[in-house]
Protein backbone atom coordinates (compact mmCIF):
# COMPACT_ATOMS: atom_id res chain seq x y z
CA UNK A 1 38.04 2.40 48.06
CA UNK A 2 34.82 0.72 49.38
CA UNK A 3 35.63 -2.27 51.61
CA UNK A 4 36.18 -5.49 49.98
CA UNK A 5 33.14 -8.10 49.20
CA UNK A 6 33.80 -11.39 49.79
CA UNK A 7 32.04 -13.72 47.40
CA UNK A 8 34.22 -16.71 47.85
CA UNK A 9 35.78 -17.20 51.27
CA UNK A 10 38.39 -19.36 49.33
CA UNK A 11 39.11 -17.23 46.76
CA UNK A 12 42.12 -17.22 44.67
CA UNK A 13 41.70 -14.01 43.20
CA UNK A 14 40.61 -10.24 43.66
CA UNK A 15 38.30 -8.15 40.84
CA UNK A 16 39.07 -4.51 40.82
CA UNK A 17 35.79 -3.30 39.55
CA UNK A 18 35.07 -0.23 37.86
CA UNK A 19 32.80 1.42 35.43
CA UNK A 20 33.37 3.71 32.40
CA UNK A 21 35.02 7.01 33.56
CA UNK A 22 33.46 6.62 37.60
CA UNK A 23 36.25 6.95 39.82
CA UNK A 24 34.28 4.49 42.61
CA UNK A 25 35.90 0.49 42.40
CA UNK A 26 34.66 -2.23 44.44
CA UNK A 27 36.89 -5.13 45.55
CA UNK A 28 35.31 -8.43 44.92
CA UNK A 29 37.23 -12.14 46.20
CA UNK A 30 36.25 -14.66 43.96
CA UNK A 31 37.25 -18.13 42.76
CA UNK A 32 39.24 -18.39 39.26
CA UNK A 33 38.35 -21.69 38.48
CA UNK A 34 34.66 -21.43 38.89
CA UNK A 35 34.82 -18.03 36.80
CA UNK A 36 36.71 -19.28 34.09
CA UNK A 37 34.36 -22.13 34.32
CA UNK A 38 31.48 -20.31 33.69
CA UNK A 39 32.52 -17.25 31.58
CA UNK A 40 34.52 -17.29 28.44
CA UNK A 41 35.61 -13.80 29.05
CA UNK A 42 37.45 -15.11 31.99
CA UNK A 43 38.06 -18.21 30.85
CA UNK A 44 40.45 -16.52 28.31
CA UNK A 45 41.34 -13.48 30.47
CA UNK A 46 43.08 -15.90 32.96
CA UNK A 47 44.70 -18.30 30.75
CA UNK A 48 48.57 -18.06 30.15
CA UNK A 49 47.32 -17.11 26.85
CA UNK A 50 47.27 -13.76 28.09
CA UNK A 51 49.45 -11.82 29.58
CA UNK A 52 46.96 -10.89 32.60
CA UNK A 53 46.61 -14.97 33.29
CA UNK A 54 50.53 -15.58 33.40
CA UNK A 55 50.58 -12.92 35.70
CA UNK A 56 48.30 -13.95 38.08
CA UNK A 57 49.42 -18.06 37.88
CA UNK A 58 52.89 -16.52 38.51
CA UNK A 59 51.31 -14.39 41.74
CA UNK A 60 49.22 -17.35 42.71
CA UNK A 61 52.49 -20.09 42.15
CA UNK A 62 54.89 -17.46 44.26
CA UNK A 63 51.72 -17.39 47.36
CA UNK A 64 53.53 -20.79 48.44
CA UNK A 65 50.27 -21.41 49.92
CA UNK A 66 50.85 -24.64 51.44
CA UNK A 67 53.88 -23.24 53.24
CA UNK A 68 52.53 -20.05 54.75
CA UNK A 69 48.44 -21.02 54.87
CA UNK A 70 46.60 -24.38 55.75
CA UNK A 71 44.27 -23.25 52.73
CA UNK A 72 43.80 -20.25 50.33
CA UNK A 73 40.72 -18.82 52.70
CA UNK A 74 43.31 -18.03 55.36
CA UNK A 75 45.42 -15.98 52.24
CA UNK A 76 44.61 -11.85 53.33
CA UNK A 77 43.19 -9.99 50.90
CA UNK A 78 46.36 -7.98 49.65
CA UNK A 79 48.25 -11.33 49.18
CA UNK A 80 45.99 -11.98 46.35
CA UNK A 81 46.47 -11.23 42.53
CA UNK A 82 44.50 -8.27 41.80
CA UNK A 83 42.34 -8.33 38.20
CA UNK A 84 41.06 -4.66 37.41
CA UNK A 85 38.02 -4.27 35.35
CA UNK A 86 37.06 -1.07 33.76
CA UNK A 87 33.77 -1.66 31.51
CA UNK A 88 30.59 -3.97 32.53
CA UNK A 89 28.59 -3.47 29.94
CA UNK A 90 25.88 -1.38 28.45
CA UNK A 91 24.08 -1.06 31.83
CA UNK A 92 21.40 1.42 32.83
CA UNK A 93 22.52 4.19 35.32
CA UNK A 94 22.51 3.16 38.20
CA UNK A 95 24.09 4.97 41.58
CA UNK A 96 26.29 2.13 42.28
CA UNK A 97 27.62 -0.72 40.50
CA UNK A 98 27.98 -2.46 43.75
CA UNK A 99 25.28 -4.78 44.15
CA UNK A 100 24.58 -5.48 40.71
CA UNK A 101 28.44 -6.52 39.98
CA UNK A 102 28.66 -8.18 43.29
CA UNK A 103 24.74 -10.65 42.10
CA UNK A 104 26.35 -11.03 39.26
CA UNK A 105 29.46 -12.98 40.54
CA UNK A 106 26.97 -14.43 42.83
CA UNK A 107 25.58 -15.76 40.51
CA UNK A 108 28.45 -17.05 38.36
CA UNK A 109 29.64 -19.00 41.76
CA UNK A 110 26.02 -20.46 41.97
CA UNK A 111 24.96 -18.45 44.81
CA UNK A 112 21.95 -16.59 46.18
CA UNK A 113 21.69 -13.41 44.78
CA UNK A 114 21.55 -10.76 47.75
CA UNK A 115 17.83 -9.71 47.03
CA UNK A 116 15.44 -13.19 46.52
CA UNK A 117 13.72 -11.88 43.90
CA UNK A 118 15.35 -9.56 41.72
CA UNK A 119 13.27 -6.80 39.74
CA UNK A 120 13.15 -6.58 36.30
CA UNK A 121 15.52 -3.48 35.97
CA UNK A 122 17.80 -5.25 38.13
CA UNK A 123 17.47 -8.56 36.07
CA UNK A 124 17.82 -7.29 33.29
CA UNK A 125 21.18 -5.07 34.48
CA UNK A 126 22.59 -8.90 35.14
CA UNK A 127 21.73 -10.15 31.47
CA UNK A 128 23.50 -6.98 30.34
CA UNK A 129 26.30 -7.94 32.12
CA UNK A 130 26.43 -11.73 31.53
CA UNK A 131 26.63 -10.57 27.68
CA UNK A 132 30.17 -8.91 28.71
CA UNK A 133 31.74 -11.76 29.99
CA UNK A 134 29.96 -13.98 28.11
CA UNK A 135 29.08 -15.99 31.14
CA UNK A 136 25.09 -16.09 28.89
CA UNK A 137 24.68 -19.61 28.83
CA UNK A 138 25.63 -20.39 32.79
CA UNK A 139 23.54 -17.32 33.66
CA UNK A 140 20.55 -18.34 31.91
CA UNK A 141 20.25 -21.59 33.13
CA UNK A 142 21.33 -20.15 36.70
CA UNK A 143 18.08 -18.23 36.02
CA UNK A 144 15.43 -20.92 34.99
CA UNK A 145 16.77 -22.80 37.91
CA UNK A 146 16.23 -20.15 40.23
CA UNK A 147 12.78 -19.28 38.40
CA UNK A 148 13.00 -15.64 38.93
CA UNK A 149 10.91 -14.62 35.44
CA UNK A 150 8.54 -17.24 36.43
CA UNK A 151 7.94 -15.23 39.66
CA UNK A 152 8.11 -11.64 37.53
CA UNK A 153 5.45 -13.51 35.48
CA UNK A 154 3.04 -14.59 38.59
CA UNK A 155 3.08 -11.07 39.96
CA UNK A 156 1.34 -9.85 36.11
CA UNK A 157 -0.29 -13.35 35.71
CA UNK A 158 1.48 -13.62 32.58
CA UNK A 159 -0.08 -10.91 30.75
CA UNK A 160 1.10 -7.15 29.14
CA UNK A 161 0.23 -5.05 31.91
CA UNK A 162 -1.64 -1.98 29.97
CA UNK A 163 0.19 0.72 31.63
CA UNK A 164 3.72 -0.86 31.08
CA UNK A 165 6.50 1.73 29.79
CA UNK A 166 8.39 1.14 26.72
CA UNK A 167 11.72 0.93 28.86
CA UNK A 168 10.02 -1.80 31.01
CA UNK A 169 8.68 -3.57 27.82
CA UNK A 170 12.66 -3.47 26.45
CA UNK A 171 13.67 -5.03 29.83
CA UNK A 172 11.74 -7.82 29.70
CA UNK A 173 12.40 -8.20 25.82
CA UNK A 174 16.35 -8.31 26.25
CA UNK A 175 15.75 -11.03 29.34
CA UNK A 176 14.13 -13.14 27.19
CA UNK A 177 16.57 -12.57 24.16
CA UNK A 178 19.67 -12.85 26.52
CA UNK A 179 18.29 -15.60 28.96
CA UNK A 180 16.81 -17.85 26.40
CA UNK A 181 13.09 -17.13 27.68
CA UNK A 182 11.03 -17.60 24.66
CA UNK A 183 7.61 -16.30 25.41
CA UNK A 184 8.83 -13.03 26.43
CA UNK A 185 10.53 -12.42 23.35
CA UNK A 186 7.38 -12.77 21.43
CA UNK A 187 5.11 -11.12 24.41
CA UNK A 188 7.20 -8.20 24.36
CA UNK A 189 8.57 -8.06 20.78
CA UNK A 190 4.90 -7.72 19.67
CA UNK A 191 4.30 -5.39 22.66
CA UNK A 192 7.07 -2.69 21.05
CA UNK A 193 5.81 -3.55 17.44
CA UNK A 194 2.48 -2.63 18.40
CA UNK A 195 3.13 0.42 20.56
CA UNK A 196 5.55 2.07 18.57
CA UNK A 197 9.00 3.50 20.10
CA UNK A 198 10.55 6.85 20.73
CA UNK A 199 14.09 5.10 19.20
CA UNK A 200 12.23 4.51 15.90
CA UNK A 201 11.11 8.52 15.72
CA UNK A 202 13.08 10.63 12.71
CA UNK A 203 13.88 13.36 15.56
CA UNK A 204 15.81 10.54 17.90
CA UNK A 205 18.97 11.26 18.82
CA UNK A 206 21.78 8.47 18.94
CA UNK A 207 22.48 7.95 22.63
CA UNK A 208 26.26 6.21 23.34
CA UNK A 209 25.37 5.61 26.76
CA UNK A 210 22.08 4.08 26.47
CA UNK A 211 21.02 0.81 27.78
CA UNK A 212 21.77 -2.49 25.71
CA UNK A 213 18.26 -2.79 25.49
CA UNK A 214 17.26 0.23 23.75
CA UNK A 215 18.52 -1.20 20.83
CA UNK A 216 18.26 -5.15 21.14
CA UNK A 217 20.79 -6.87 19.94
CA UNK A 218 21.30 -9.64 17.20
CA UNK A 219 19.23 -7.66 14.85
CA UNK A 220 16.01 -7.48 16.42
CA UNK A 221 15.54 -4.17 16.71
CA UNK A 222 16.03 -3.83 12.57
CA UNK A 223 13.36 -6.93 12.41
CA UNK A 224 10.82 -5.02 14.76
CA UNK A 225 11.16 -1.54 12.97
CA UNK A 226 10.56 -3.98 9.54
CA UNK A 227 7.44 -5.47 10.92
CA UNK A 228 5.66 -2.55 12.17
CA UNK A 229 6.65 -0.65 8.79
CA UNK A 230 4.59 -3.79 6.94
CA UNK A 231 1.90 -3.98 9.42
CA UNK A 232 0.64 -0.45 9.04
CA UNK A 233 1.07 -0.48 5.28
CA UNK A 234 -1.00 -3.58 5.60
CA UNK A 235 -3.62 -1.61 7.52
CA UNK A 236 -3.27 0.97 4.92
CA UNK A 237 -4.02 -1.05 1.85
CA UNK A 238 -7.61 -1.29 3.84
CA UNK A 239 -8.06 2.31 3.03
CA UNK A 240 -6.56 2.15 0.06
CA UNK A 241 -8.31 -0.57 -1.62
CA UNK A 242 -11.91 1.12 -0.45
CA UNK A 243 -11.22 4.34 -1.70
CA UNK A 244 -10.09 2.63 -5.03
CA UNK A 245 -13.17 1.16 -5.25
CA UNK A 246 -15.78 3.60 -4.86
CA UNK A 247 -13.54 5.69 -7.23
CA UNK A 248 -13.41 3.13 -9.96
CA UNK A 249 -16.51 4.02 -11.17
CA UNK A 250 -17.51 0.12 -11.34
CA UNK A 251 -21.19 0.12 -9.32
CA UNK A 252 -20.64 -0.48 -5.79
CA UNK A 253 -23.98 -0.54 -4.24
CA UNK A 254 -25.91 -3.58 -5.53
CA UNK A 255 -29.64 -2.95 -4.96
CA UNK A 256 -30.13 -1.58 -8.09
CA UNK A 257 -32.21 1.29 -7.49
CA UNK A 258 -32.04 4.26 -9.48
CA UNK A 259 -30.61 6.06 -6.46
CA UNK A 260 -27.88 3.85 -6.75
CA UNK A 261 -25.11 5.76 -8.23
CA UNK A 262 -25.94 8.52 -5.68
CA UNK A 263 -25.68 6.04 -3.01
CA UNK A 264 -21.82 5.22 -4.04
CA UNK A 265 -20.97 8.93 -4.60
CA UNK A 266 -22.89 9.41 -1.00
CA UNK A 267 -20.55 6.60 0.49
CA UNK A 268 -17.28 7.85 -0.78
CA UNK A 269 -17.93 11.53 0.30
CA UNK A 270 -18.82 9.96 4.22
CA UNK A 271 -15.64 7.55 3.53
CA UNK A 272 -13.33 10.77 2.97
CA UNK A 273 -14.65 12.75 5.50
CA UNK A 274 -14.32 9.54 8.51
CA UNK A 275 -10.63 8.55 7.15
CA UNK A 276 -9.60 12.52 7.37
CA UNK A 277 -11.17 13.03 10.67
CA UNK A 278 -9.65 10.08 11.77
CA UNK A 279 -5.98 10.96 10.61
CA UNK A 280 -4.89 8.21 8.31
CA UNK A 281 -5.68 10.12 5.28
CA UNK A 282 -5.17 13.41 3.84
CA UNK A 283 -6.03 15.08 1.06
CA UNK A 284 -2.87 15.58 -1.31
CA UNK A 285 -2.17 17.58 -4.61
CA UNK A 286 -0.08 15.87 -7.45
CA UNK A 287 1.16 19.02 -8.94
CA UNK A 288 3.51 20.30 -6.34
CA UNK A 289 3.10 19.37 -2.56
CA UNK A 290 6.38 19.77 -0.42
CA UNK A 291 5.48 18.15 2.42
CA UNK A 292 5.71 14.30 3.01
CA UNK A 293 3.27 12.97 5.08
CA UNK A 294 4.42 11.45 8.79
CA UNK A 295 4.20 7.95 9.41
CA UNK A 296 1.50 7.19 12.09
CA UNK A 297 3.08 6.86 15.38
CA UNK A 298 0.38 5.83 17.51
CA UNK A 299 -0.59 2.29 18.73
CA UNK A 300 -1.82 0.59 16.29
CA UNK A 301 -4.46 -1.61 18.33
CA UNK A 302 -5.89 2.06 19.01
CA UNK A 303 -5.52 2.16 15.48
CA UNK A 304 -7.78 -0.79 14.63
CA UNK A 305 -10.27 0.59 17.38
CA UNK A 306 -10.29 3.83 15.33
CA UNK A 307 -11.29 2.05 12.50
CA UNK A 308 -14.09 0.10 13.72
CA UNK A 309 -15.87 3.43 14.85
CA UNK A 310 -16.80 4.03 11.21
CA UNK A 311 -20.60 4.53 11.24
CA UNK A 312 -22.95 2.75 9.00
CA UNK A 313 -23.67 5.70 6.79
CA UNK A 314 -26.94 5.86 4.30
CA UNK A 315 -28.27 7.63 1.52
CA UNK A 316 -31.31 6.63 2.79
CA UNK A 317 -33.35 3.87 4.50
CA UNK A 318 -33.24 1.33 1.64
CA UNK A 319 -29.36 1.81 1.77
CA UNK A 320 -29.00 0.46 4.68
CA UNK A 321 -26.51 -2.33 4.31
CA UNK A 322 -24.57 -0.19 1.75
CA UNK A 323 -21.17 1.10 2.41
CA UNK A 324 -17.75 1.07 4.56
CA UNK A 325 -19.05 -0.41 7.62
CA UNK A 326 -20.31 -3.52 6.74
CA UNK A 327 -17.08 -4.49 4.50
CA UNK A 328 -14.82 -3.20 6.42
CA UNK A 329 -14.96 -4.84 9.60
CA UNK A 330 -14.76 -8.61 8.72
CA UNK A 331 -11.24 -7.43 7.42
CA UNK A 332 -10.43 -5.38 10.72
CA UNK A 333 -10.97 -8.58 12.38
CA UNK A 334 -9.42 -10.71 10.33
CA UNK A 335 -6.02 -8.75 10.60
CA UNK A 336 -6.72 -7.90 14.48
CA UNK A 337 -6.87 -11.79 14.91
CA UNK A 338 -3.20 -11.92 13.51
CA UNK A 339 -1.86 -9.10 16.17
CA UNK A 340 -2.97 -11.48 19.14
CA UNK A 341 -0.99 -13.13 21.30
CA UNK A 342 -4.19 -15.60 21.56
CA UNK A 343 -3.48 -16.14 18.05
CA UNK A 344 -0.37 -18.56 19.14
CA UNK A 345 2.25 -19.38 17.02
CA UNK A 346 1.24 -16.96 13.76
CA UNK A 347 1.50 -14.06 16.29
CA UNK A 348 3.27 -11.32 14.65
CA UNK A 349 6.01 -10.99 17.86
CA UNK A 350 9.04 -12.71 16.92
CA UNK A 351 9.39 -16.31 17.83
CA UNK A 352 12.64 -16.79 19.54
CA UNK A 353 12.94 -20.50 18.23
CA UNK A 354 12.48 -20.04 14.37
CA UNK A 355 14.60 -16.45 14.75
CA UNK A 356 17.37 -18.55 16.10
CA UNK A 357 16.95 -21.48 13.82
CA UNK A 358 15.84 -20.88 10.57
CA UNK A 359 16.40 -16.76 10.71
CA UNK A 360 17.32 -17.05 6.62
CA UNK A 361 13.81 -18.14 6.11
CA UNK A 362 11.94 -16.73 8.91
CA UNK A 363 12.85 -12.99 9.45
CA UNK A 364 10.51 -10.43 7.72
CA UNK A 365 13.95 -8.16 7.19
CA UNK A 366 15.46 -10.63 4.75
CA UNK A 367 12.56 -11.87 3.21
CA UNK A 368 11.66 -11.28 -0.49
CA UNK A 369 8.30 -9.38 -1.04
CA UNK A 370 5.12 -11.83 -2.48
CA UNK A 371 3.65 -10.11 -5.50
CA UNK A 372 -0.01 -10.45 -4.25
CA UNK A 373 -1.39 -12.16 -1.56
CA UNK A 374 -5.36 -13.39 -1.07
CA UNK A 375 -6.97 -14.85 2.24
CA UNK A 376 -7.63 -18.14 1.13
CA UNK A 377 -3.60 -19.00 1.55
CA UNK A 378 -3.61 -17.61 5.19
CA UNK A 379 -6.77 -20.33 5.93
CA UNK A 380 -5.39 -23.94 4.83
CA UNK A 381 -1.97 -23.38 5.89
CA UNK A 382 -2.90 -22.21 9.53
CA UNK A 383 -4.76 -24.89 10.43
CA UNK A 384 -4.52 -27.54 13.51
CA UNK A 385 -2.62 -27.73 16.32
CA UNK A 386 1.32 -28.29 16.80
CA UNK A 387 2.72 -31.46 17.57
CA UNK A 388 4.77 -32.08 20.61
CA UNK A 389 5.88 -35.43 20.34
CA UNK A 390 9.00 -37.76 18.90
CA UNK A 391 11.68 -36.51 17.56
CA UNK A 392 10.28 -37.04 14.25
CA UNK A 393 6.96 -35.31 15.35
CA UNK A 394 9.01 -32.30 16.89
CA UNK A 395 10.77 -31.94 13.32
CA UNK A 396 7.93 -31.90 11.27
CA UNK A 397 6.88 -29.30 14.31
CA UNK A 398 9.23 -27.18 13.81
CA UNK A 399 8.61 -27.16 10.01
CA UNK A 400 4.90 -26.45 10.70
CA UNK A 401 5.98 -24.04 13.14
CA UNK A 402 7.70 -21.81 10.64
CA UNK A 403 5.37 -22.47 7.61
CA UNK A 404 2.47 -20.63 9.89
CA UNK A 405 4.90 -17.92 10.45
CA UNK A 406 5.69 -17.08 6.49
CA UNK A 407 1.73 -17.57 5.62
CA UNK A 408 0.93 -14.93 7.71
CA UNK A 409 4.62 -12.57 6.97
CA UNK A 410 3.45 -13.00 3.27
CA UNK A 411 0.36 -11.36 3.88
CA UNK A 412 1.73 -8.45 6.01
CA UNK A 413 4.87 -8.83 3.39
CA UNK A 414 2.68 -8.78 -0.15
CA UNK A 415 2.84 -6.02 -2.47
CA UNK A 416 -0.54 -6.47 -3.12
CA UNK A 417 -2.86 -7.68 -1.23
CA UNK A 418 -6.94 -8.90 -2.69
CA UNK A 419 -9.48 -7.47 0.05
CA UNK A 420 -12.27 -8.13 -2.46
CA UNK A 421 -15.22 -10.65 -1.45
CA UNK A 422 -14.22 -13.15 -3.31
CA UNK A 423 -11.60 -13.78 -0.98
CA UNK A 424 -14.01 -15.08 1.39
């Protein structure tokens, strides 16, 4: 057994630490009342409510401390009541649980950790296991008062750096869930909508011993998977509602020339060609096709950039403000302006506040489908800035803050959705 790690000189108490089916254990002295203090898992654990806490109060009573010791730091080691632990949590691997148990008691005393500024990985091991002993609430204000996300966020100057993994994106995600950091769990929510993740792919395989934060807990992961499924159906409709309409057979090019007609059947020809080269659509049969077609997978801000390569195709050179082009990318930027983060608080990441408050109302998951949505909804509700003042102020806030949210879900959300002009 690895030597012993003092925490608290004048602890009561010694953790016998191990993980899952690893044979190593680590020793840990620690204080019972601050623990109990700060985690209900140990709160209860060493109460006489259990049969673990009358154990060790009977241990701790039969020390007769102030008879043999002038205080409980002079008590050896293997005079103390011994608590073993056996599971800390849905933790990465890692080669030893050593350090991260021995920060994370650390921390619960209110101590330095041993490394000043923890890594994400390693930070977000410790929210992992403040969740087991559901120490969260000490932890994450042990955290904020610490600042060590505020000095992850300096080193990245607060933005999505572009070559970030989908593990490190997770992290940072389940920090901000767990630790009560709010603009990482819309950064980074939108960040996995957005990119897609191998979790979310029909060939993934359930993994028992994967990290808490490959599937984020109190039903996020269900409400991301929900809003990327409406976003690209959203992005579909585009296609959808052009290809409708240059198969409709109502007169799409205006100028009224007699090369008109031509010009729309010349449009929708260079329409199917760029959406098949592209990927998003294929030609199907009715009669009998087998096949399903795969969901796209991709990014979907690569996506959008795909779509805005569409050239402006013509008949000829009075045509030349006829077709796709010209309609289609006002409504590429309309929806890219709802995918950024610039876009504040109608981003389509998940805001941590309205999630935990109002989750009946706010999340996409539970939300009941608008029959058809048109633009001019989205404009008059989103407008002006958010209060920040009295309480009364902050309520009406809060209320403003979650009517921008469902103005823009609705449109994501609708079954159908009006991309014509008249919109505008």
């Amino acid at each position: 057994m690895a030597e012993p790690i003092i925490i608290a000189p004048a602890g009561d108490i010694v953790l016998d630490i191990s993980h899952e089916d690893n044979p190593d254990h680590f020793l840990y002295r620690v204080h019972s009342p601050t623990l109990q203090q700060n985690s209900r898992y140990f709160e209860a654990l060493l109460s006489d409510r259990f049969s673990e806490g009358s154990r060790v109060l009977a241990e701790l009573k039969g020390l007769n401390i102030s008879e043999k010791y002038r205080s409980i730091a002079e008590a050896p080691l293997d005079a103390l009541p011994v608590v073993a632990i056996s599971d800390v949590g849905k933790i990465s691997k890692v080669n030893t649980i050593k350090n991260l148990i021995g920060d994370f008691l650390r921390g619960l005393h209110g101590f330095d950790l041993a490394v000043a500024s923890p890594p994400v990985s390693n930070l977000a091991n410790l929210a992992v296991v403040a969740d087991r002993f559901d120490a969260i609430p000490h932890f994450a204000k042990y955290i904020e008062r610490k600042k060590y996300i505020q000095t992850l966020e300096a080193k990245t100057k607060g933005k999505v750096s572009p070559g970030i993994t989908e593990e490190r994106m997770r992290q940072k995600l389940l920090i901000g869930v767990l630790l009560d950091h709010a603009p990482w769990v819309t950064k980074y929510s939108k960040a996995v909508i957005m990119s897609d993740s191998v979790r979310w792919k029909p060939q993934a395989a359930e993994d028992p011993s994967a990290a808490l934060w490959w599937e984020i807990p109190r039903g996020l992961e269900d409400e991301m998977i929900t809003r990327r499924e409406y976003i690209l159906e959203t992005i579909n409709s585009l296609q959808a509602h052009f290809l409708k309409l240059y198969t409709s057979g109502e007169r799409q090019c205006k100028l009224g020339y007699d090369s008109s007609i031509q010009c729309d059947s010349f449009q929708l020809g260079e329409m199917v060609r760029f959406f098949i080269r592209l990927g998003t659509l294929r030609l199907q049969g009715t009669i009998y096709d087998s096949e399903a077609p795969p969901l796209y997978a991709g990014d979907i801000d690569r996506l959008l950039e795909s779509l805005r390569q569409c050239s402006s195709y013509q008949i000829d050179r009075n045509h030349a403000h006829c077709g796709l082009r010209s309609r289609l990318l006002p409504l590429l930027d309309h929806i890219q302006n709802l995918l950024c983060l610039d876009a504040g608080s109608i981003d389509v990441g998940i805001c941590a506040h309205c999630w935990n408050i109002n989750r009946g109302q706010y999340a996409w998951s539970e939300a009941k489908r608008p029959l058809i949505w048109s633009r001019s909804r989205l404009t008059s509700a989103t407008k002006g800035p958010i209060s920040q003042g009295n309480r009364k102020e902050r309520r009406i806030s809060q209320n403003s803050c979650l009517n921008r949210h469902l103005v823009v879900r609705d449109m994501f959300m609708a079954v159908e959705r009006d991309w014509t002009a008249s919109s505008y």
